[in-house]
C-alpha atoms as a PDB file:
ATOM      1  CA  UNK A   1      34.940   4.250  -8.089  1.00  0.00           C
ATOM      2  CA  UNK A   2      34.730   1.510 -10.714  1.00  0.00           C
ATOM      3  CA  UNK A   3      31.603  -0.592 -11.689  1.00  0.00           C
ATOM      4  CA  UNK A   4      32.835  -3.455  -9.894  1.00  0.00           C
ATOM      5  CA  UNK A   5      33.053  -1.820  -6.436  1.00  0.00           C
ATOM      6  CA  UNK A   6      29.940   1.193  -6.481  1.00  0.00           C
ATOM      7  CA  UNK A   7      27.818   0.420  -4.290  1.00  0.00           C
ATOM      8  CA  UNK A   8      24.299  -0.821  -4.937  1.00  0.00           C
ATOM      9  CA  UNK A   9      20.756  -0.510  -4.356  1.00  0.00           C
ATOM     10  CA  UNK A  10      17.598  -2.049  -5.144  1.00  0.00           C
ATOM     11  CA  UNK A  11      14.462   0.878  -4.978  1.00  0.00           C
ATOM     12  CA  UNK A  12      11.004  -0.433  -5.471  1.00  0.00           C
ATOM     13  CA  UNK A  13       8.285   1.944  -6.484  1.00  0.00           C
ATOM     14  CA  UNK A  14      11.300   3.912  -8.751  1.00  0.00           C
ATOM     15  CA  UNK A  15       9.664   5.143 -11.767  1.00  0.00           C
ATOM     16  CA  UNK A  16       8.180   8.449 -10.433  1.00  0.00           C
ATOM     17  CA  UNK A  17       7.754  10.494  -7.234  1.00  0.00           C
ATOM     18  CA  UNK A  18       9.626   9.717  -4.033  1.00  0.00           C
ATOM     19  CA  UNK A  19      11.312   6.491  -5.487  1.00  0.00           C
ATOM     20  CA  UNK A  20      12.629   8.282  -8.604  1.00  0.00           C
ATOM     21  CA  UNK A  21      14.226  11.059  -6.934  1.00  0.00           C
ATOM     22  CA  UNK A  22      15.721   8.509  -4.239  1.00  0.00           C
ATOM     23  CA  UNK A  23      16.911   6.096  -7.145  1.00  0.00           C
ATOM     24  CA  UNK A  24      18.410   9.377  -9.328  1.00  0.00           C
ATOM     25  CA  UNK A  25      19.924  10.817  -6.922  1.00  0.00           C
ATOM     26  CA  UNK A  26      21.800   7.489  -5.583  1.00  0.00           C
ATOM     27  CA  UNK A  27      22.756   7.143  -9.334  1.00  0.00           C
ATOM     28  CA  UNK A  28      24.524  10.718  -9.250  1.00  0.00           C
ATOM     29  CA  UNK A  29      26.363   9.143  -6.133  1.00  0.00           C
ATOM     30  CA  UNK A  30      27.881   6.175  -8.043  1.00  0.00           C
ATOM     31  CA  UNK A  31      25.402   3.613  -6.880  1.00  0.00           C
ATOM     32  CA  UNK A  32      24.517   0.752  -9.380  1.00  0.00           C
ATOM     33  CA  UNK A  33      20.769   0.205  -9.084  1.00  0.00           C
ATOM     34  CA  UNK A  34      17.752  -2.110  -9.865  1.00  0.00           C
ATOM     35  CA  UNK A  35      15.143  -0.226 -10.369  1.00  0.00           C
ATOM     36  CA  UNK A  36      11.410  -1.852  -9.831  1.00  0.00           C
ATOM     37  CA  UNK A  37       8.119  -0.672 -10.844  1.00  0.00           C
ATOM     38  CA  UNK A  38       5.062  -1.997 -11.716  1.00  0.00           C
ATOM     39  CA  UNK A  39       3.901  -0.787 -15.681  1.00  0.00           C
ATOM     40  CA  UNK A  40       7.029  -1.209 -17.399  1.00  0.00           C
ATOM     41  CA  UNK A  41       7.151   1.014 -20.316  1.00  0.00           C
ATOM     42  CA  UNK A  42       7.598   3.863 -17.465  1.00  0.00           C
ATOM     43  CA  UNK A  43      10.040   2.109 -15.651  1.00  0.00           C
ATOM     44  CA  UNK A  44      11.954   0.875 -18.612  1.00  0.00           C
ATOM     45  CA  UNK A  45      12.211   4.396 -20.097  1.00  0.00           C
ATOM     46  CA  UNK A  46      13.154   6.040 -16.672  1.00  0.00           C
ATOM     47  CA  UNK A  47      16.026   3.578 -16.403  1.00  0.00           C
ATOM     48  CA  UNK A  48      17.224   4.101 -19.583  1.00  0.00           C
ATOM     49  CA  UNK A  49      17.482   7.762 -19.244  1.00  0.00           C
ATOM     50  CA  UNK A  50      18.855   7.611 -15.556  1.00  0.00           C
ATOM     51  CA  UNK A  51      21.907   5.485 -17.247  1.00  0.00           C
ATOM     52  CA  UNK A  52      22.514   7.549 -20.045  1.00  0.00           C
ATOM     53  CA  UNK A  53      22.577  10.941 -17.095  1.00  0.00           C
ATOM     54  CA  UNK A  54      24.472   9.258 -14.933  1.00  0.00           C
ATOM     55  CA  UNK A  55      26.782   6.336 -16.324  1.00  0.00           C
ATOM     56  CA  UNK A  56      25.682   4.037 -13.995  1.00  0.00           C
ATOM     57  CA  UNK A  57      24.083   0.748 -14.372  1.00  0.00           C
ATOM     58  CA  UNK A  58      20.412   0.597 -14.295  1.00  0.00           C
ATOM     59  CA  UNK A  59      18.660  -2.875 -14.045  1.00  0.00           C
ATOM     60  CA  UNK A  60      14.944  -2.751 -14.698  1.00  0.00           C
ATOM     61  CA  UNK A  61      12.977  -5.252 -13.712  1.00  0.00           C
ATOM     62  CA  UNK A  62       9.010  -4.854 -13.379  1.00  0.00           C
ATOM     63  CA  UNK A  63       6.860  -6.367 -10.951  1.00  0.00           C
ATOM     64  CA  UNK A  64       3.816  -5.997  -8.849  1.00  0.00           C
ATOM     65  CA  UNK A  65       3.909  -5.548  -5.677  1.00  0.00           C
ATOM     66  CA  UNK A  66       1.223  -7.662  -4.920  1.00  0.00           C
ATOM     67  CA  UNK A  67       2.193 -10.962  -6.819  1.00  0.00           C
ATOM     68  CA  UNK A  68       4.728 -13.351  -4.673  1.00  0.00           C
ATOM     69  CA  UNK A  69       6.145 -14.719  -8.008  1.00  0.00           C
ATOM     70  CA  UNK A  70       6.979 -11.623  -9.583  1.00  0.00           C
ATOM     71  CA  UNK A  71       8.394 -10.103  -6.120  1.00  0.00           C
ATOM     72  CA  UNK A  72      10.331 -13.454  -5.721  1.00  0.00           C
ATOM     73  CA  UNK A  73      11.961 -13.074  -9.846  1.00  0.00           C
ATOM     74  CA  UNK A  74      12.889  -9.573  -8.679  1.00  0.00           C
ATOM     75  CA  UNK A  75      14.724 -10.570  -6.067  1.00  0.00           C
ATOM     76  CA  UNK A  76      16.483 -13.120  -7.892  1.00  0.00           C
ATOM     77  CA  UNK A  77      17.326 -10.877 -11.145  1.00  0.00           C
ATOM     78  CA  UNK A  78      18.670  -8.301  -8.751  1.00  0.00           C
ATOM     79  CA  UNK A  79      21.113 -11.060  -6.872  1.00  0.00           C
ATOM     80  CA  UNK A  80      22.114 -12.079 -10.556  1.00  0.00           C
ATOM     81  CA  UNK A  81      23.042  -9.177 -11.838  1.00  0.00           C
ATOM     82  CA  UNK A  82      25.223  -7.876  -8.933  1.00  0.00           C
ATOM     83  CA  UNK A  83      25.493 -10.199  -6.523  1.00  0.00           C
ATOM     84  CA  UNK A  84      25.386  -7.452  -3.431  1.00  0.00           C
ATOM     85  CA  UNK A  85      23.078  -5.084  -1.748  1.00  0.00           C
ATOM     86  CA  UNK A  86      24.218  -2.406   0.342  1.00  0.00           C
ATOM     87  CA  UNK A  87      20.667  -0.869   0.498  1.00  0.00           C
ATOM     88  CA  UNK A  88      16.805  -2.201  -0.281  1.00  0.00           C
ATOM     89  CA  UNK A  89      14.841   0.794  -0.466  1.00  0.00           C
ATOM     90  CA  UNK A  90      11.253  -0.310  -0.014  1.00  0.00           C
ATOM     91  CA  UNK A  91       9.177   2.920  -1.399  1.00  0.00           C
ATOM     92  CA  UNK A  92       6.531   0.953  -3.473  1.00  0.00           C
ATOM     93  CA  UNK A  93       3.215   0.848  -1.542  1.00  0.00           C
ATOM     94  CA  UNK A  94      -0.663   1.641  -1.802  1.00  0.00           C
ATOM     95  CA  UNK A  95      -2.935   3.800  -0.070  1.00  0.00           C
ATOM     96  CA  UNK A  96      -6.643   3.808   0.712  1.00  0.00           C
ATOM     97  CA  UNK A  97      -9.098   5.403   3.266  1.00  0.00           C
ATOM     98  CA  UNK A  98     -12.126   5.089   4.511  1.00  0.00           C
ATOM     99  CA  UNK A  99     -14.123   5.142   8.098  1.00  0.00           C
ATOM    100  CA  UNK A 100     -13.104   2.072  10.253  1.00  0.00           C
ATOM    101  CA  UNK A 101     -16.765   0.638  10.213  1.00  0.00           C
ATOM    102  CA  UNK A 102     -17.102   0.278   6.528  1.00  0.00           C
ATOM    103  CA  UNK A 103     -13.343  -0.631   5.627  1.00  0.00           C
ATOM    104  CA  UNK A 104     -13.382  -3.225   3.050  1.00  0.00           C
ATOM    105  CA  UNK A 105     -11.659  -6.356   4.423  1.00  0.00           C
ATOM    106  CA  UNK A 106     -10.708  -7.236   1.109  1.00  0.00           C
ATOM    107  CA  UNK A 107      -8.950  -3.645   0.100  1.00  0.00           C
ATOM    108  CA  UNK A 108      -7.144  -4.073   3.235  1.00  0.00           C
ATOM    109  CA  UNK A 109      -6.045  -7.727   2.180  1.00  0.00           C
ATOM    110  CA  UNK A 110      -4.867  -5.879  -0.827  1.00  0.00           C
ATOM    111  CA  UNK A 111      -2.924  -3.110   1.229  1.00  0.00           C
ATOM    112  CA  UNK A 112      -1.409  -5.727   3.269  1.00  0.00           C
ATOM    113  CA  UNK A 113       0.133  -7.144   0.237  1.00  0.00           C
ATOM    114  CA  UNK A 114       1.647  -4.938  -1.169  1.00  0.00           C
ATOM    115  CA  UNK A 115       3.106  -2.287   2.326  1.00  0.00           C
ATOM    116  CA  UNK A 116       3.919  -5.544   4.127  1.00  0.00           C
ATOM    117  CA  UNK A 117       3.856  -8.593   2.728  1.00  0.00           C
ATOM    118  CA  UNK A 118       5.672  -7.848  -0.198  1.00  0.00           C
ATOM    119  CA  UNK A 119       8.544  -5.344   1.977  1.00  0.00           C
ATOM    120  CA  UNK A 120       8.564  -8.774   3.870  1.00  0.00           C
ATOM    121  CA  UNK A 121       9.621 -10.907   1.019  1.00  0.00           C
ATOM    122  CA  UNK A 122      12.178  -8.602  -0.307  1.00  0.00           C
ATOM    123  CA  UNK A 123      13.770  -8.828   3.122  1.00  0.00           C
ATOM    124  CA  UNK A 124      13.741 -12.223   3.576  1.00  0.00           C
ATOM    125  CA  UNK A 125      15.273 -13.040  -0.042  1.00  0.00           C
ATOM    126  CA  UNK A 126      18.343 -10.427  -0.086  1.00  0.00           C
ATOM    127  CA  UNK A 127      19.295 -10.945   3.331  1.00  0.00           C
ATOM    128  CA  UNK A 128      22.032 -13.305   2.737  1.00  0.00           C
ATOM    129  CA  UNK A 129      23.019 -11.120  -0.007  1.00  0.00           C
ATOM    130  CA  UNK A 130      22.691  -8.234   2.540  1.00  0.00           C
ATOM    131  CA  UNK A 131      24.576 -10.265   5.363  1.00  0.00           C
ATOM    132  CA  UNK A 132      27.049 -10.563   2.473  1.00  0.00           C
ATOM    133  CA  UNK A 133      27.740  -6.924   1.885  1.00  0.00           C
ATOM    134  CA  UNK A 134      27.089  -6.355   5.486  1.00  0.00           C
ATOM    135  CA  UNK A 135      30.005  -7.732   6.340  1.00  0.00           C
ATOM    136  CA  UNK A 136      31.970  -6.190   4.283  1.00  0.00           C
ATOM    137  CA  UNK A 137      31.022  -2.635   3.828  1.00  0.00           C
ATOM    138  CA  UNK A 138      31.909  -0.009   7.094  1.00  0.00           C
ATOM    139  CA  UNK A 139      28.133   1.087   6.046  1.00  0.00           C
ATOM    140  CA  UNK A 140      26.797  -1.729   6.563  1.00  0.00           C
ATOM    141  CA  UNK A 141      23.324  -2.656   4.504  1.00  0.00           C
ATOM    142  CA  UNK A 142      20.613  -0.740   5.007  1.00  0.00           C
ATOM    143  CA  UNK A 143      16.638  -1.659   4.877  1.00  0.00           C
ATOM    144  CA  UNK A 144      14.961   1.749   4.648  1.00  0.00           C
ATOM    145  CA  UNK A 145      11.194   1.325   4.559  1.00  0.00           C
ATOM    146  CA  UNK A 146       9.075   4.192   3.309  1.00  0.00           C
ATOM    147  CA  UNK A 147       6.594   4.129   6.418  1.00  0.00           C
ATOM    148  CA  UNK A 148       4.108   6.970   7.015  1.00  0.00           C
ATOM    149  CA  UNK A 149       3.262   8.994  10.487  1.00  0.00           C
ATOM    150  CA  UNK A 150       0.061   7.856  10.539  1.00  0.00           C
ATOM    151  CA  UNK A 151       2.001   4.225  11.255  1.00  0.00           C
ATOM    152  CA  UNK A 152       2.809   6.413  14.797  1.00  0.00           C
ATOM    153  CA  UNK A 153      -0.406   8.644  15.083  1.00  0.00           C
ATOM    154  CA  UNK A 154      -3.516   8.050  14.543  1.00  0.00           C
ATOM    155  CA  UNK A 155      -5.463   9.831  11.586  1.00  0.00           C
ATOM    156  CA  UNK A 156      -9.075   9.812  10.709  1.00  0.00           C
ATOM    157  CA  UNK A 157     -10.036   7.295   7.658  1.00  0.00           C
ATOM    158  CA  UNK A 158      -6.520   5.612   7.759  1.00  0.00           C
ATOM    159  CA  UNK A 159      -7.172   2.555  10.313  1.00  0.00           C
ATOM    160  CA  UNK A 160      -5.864  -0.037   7.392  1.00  0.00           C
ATOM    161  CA  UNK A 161      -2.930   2.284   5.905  1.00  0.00           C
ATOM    162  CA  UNK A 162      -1.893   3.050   9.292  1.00  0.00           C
ATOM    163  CA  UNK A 163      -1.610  -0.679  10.262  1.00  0.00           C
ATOM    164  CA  UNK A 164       0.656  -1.503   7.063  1.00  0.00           C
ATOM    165  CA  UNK A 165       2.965   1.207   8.156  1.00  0.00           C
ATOM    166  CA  UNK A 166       2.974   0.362  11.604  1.00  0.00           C
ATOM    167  CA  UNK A 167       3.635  -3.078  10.598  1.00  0.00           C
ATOM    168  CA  UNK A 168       6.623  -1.567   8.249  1.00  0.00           C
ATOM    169  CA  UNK A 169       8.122   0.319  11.278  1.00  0.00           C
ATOM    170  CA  UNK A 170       8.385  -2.775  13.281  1.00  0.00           C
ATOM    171  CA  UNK A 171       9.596  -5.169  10.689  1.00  0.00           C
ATOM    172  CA  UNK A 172      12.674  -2.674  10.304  1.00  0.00           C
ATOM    173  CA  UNK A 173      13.633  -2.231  14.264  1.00  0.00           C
ATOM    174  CA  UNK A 174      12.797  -6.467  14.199  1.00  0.00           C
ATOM    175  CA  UNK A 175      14.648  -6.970  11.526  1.00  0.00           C
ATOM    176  CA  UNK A 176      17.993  -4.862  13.446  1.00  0.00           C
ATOM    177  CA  UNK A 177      17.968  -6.642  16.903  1.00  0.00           C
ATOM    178  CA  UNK A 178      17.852  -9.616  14.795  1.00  0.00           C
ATOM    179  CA  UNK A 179      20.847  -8.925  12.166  1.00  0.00           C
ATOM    180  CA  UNK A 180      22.985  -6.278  13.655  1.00  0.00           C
ATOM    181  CA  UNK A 181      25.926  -8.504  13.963  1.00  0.00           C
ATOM    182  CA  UNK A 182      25.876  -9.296  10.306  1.00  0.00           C
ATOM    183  CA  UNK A 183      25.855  -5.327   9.860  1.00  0.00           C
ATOM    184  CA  UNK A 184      22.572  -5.483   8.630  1.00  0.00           C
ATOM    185  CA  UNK A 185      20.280  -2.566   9.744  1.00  0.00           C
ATOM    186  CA  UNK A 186      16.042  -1.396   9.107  1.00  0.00           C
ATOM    187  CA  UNK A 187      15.274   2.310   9.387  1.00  0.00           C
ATOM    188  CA  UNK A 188      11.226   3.072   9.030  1.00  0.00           C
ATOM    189  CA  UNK A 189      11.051   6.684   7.036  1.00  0.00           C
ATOM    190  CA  UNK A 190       7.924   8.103   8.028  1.00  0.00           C
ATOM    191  CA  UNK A 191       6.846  10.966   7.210  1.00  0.00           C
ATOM    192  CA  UNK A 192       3.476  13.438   7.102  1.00  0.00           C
ATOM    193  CA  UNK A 193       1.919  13.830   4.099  1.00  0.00           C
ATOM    194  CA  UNK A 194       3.764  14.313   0.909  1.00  0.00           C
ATOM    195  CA  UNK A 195       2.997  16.087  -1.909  1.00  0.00           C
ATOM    196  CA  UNK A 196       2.905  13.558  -4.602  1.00  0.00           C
ATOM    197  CA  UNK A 197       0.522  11.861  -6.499  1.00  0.00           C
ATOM    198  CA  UNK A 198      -0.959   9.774  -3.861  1.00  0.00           C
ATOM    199  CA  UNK A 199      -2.199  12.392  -1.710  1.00  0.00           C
ATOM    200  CA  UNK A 200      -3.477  14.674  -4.838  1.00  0.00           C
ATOM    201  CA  UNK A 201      -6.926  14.205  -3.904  1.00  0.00           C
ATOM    202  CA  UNK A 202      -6.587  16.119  -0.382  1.00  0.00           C
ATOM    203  CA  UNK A 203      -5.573  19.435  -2.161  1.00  0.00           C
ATOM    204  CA  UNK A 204      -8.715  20.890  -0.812  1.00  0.00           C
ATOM    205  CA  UNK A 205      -8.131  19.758   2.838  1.00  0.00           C
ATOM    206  CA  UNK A 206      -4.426  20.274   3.003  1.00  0.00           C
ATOM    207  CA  UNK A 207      -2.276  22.915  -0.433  1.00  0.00           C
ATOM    208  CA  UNK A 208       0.219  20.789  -1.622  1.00  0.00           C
ATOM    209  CA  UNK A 209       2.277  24.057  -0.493  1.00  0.00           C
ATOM    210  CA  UNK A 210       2.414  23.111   2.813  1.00  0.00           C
ATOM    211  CA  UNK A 211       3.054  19.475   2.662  1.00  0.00           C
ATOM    212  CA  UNK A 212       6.418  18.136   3.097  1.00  0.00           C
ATOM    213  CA  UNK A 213       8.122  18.200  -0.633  1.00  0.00           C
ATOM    214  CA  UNK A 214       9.209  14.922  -2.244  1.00  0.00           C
ATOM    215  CA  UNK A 215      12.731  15.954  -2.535  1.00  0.00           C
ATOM    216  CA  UNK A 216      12.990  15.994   0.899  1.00  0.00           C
ATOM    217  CA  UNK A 217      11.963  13.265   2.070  1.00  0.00           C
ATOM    218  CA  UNK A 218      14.694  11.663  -0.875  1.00  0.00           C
ATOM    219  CA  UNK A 219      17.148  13.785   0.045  1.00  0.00           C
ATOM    220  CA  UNK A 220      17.242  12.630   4.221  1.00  0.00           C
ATOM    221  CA  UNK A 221      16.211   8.792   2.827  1.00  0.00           C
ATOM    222  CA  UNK A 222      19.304   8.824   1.106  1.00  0.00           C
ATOM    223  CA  UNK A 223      21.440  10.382   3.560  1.00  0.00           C
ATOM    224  CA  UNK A 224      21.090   7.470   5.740  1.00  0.00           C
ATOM    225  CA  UNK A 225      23.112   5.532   3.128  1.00  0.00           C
ATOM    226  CA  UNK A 226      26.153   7.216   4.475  1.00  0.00           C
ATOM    227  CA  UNK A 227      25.955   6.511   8.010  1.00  0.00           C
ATOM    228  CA  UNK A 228      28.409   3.853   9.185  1.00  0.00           C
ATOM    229  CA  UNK A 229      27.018   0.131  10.203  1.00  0.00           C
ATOM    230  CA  UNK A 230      27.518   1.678  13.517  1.00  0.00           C
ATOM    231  CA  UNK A 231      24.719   3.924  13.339  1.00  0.00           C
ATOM    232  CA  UNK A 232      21.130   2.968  13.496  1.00  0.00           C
ATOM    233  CA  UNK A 233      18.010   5.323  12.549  1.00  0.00           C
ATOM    234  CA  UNK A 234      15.426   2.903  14.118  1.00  0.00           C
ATOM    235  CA  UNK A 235      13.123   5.849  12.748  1.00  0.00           C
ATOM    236  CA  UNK A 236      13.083   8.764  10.881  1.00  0.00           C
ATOM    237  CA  UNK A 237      10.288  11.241  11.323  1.00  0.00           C
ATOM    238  CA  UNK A 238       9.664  14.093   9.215  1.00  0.00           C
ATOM    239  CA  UNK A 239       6.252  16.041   9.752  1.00  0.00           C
ATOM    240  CA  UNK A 240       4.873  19.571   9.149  1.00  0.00           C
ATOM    241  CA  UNK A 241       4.765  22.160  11.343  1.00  0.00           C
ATOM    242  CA  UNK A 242       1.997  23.126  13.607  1.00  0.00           C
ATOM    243  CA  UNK A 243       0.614  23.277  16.709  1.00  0.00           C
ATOM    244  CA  UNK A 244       0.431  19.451  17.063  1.00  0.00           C
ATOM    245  CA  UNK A 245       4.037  18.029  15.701  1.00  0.00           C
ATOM    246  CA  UNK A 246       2.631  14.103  15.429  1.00  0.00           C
ATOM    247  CA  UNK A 247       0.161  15.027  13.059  1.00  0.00           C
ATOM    248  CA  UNK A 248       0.811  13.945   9.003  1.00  0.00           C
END
């Protein structure tokens, strides 16, 4: 496959955890990537040594999540610099609990913006782009949201996180009925919890031995990059196992 026909991928949230695993191993497939973060000396020096490993080429391009500007410049350098998307990968995202009757309106403003808002942005800029590629590709071009089970079952303390992924699942089966005939597709990956950073502080609750790894969830995230346009994952659930299977 030569530069000018690997496919390509934009992965938000790509300098560590789920999103780095998801963007490397994409990048040992032959995908071209842009690679978004929000502190750029990471994500600068994880692109750099994910193009030297794999030979592919690595846009970086830093931005917060929670800024329209810089989501709307990462949008554009991405269309610039390849001028096709066969998959946005929305992994970047926030997290924060806390009992429903205390919930700080303006934290949740704040989660909002950056699980929704911003996945809602992304979607709306590269969709001709994607409607492009689309069209082209027998894959299609794929919106895979990182979504969360508590966006499909309730948890204790999650009311506001819940709602973003909830939100996350139905933008990506909207955002199918809507585009399928340009072979554009949303699939929600949610799964339980993870262990990554983010859930760290529930060690004592839950071992980070019997969450669901990181690799994993990468692994079946990009998997669904190989499914024909044919094919649509409305959702994806992965969860632990137990006597109740819709817990995270």
């Amino acid at each position: 496959m030569s530069a000018d026909d690997a496919r390509v991928a934009l992965v938000t949230g790509a300098s560590r955890g789920i999103g780095a695993l998801i963007a490397r191993t994409l990048a040992e497939r032959g995908w071209n990537l842009t690679v978004s973060a929000r502190q750029p000396e990471a994500l600068q020096g994880f692109a750099h040594a994910l193009a030297a490993d794999t030979g592919r080429r690595i846009v970086a391009v830093a931005a917060d999540m929670s800024d329209e500007a810089a989501v709307e410049q990462l949008a554009r350098e991405h269309v610039d610099a390849f001028g096709r998307t066969d998959a946005l990968v929305l992994n970047a995202g926030m997290g924060a609990i806390g009992r429903f009757a205390e919930f700080p309106l303006r934290r949740l403003d704040k989660l909002y913006a950056v699980n929704v808002r911003s996945a809602y942005q992304l979607v709306q800029q590269l969709l001709p782009t994607m409607r492009a590629t689309g069209g082209l590709s027998s894959k299609g071009a794929r919106v895979i949201a990182m979504a969360s089970m508590t966006g499909i079952s309730a948890e204790p303390l999650n009311s506001a996180y819940g709602a973003t992924k909830a939100a996350l699942i139905s933008l990506c089966e909207t955002l199918t009925v809507e585009e399928y005939e340009h072979g554009v597709s949303g699939v929600a990956v949610c799964p339980g919890y993870v262990a990554t950073d983010m859930t760290s502080g529930l060690a004592d609750t839950i071992a980070p031995t019997e969450m669901i790894t990181a690799r994993d969830v990468a692994d079946q995230t990009v998997a669904l990059t190989e499914l024909e346009r044919t094919v649509v994952v409305p959702r994806l659930l992965l969860t632990r196992p137990g006597p109740n299977l819709w817990h995270a």
